[in-house]
Protein backbone atom coordinates (compact mmCIF):
# COMPACT_ATOMS: atom_id res chain seq x y z
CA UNK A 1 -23.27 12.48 -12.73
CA UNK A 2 -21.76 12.78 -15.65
CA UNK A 3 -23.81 13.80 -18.86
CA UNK A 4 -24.58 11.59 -22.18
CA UNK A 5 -21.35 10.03 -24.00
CA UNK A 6 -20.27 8.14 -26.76
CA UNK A 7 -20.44 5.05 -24.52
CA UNK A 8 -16.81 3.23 -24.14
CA UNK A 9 -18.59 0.26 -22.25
CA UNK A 10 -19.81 -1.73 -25.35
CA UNK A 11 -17.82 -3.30 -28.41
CA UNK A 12 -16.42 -1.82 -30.51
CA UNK A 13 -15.00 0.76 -28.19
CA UNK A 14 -15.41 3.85 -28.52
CA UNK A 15 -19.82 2.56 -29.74
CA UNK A 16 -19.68 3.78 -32.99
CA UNK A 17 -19.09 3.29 -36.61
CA UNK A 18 -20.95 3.11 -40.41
CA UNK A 19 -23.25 0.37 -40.88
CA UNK A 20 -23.07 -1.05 -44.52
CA UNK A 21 -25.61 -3.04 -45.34
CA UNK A 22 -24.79 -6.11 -48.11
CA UNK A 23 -28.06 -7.82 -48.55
CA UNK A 24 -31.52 -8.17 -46.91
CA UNK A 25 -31.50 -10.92 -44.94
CA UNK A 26 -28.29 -10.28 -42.46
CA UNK A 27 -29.13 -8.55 -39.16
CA UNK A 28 -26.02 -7.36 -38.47
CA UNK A 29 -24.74 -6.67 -34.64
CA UNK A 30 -23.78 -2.69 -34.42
CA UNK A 31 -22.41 -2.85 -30.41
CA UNK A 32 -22.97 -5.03 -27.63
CA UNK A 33 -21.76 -6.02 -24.42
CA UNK A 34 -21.99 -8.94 -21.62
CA UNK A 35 -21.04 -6.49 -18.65
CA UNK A 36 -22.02 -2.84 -19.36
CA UNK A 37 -24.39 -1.02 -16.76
CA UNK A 38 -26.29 2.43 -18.07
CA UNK A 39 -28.70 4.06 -19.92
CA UNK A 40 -28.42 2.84 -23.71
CA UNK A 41 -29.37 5.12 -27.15
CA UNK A 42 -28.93 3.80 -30.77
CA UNK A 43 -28.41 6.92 -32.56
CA UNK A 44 -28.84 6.60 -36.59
CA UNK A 45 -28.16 8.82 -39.41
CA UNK A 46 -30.89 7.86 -41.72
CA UNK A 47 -29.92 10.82 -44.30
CA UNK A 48 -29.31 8.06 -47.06
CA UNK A 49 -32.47 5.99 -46.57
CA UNK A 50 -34.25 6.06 -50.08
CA UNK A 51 -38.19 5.23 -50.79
CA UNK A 52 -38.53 1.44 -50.59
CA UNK A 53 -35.82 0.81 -47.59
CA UNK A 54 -37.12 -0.37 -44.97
CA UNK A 55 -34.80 -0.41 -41.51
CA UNK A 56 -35.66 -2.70 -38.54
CA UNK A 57 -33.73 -1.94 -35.32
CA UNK A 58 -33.62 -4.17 -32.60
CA UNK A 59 -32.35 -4.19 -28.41
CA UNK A 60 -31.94 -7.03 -26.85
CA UNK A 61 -31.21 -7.59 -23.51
CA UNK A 62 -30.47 -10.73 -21.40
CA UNK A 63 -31.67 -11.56 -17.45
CA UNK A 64 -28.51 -14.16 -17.14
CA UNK A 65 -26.04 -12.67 -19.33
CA UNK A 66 -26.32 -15.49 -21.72
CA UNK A 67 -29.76 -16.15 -23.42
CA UNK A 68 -30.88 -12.75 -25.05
CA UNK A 69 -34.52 -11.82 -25.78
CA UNK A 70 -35.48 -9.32 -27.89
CA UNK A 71 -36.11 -6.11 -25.80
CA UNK A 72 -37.87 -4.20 -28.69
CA UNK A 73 -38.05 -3.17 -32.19
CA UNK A 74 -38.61 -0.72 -34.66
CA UNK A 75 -39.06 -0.40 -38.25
CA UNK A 76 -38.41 2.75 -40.19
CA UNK A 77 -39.63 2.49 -44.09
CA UNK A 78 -40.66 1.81 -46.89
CA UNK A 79 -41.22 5.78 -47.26
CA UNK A 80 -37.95 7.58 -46.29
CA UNK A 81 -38.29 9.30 -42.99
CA UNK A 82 -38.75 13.32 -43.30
CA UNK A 83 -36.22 12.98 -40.26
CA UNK A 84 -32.71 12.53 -40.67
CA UNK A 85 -31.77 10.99 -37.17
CA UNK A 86 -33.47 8.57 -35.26
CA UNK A 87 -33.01 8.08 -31.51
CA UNK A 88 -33.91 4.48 -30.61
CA UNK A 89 -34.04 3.78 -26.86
CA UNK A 90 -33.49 4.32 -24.04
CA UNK A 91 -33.16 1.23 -22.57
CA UNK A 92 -32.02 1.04 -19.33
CA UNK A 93 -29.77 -2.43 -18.52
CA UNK A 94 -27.71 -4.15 -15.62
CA UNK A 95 -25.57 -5.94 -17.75
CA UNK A 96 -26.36 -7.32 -21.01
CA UNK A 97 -27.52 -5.29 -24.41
CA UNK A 98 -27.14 -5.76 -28.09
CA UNK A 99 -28.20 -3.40 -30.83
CA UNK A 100 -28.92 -4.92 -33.92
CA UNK A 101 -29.99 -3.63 -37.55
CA UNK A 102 -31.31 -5.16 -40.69
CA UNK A 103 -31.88 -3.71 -44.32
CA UNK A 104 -35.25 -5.40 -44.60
CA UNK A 105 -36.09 -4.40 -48.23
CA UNK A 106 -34.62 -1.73 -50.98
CA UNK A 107 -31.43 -1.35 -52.54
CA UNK A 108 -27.91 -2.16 -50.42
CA UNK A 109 -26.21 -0.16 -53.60
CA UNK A 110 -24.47 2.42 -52.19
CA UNK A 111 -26.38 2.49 -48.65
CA UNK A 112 -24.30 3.50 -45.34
CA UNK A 113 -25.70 4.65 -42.37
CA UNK A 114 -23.52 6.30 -39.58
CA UNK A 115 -24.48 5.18 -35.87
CA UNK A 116 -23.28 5.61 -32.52
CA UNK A 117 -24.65 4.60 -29.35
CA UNK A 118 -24.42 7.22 -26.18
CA UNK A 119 -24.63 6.14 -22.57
CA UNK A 120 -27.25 8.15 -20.77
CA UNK A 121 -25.28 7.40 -17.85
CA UNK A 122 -22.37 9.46 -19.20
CA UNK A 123 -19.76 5.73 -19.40
């Protein structure tokens, strides 16, 4: 079995990118598929999260590939974490899962937050 990777099986492909957050009310979809099997992480860089942000992550996951629940969440804030990365998961799946993120309060001034998602499963 192949070790953790940069997962290829969710969009966009390769999972990864800079999440840019514009206001406080848009949750904003980082990677997600409809037919990806593995062992999911949400990896985030949280090295420019000031006093007063406050980050909520979400999975969601789906039993019939088309109505998605809410798997869990996690909030990060208002105080800026004394960590700079935050591993969010893992979370298992057949087929569905979405990662989500939303600036819930603070500045979106200059705010960018690099994420990626690995497969456990190495895919």
């Amino acid at each position: 079995m192949a070790g953790p990777v940069v997962t290829a099986l969710l969009s966009p492909n390769p999972a990864s990118g800079i999440w840019a957050p514009t206001d406080n009310t848009t949750e904003t979809t980082l990677a997600s598929a409809t037919a990806a099997s593995g062992t999911f992480i949400l990896l985030l860089d949280t090295s420019t999260q000031a006093d007063g942000d406050q980050i909520q992550l979400r999975a969601y996951a789906s039993a019939d590939g088309t109505n998605s629940r809410v798997l869990d969440e996690l909030s990060l804030g208002p105080a800026a974490p004394s960590f700079k990365m935050v591993s969010y998961g893992p979370f298992p799946t057949p087929d569905f899962i979405k990662f989500t993120a939303l600036l819930v309060a603070g500045s979106t001034m200059s705010r960018s937050f690099a994420w990626r998602v690995v497969n456990l499963n190495g895919a």
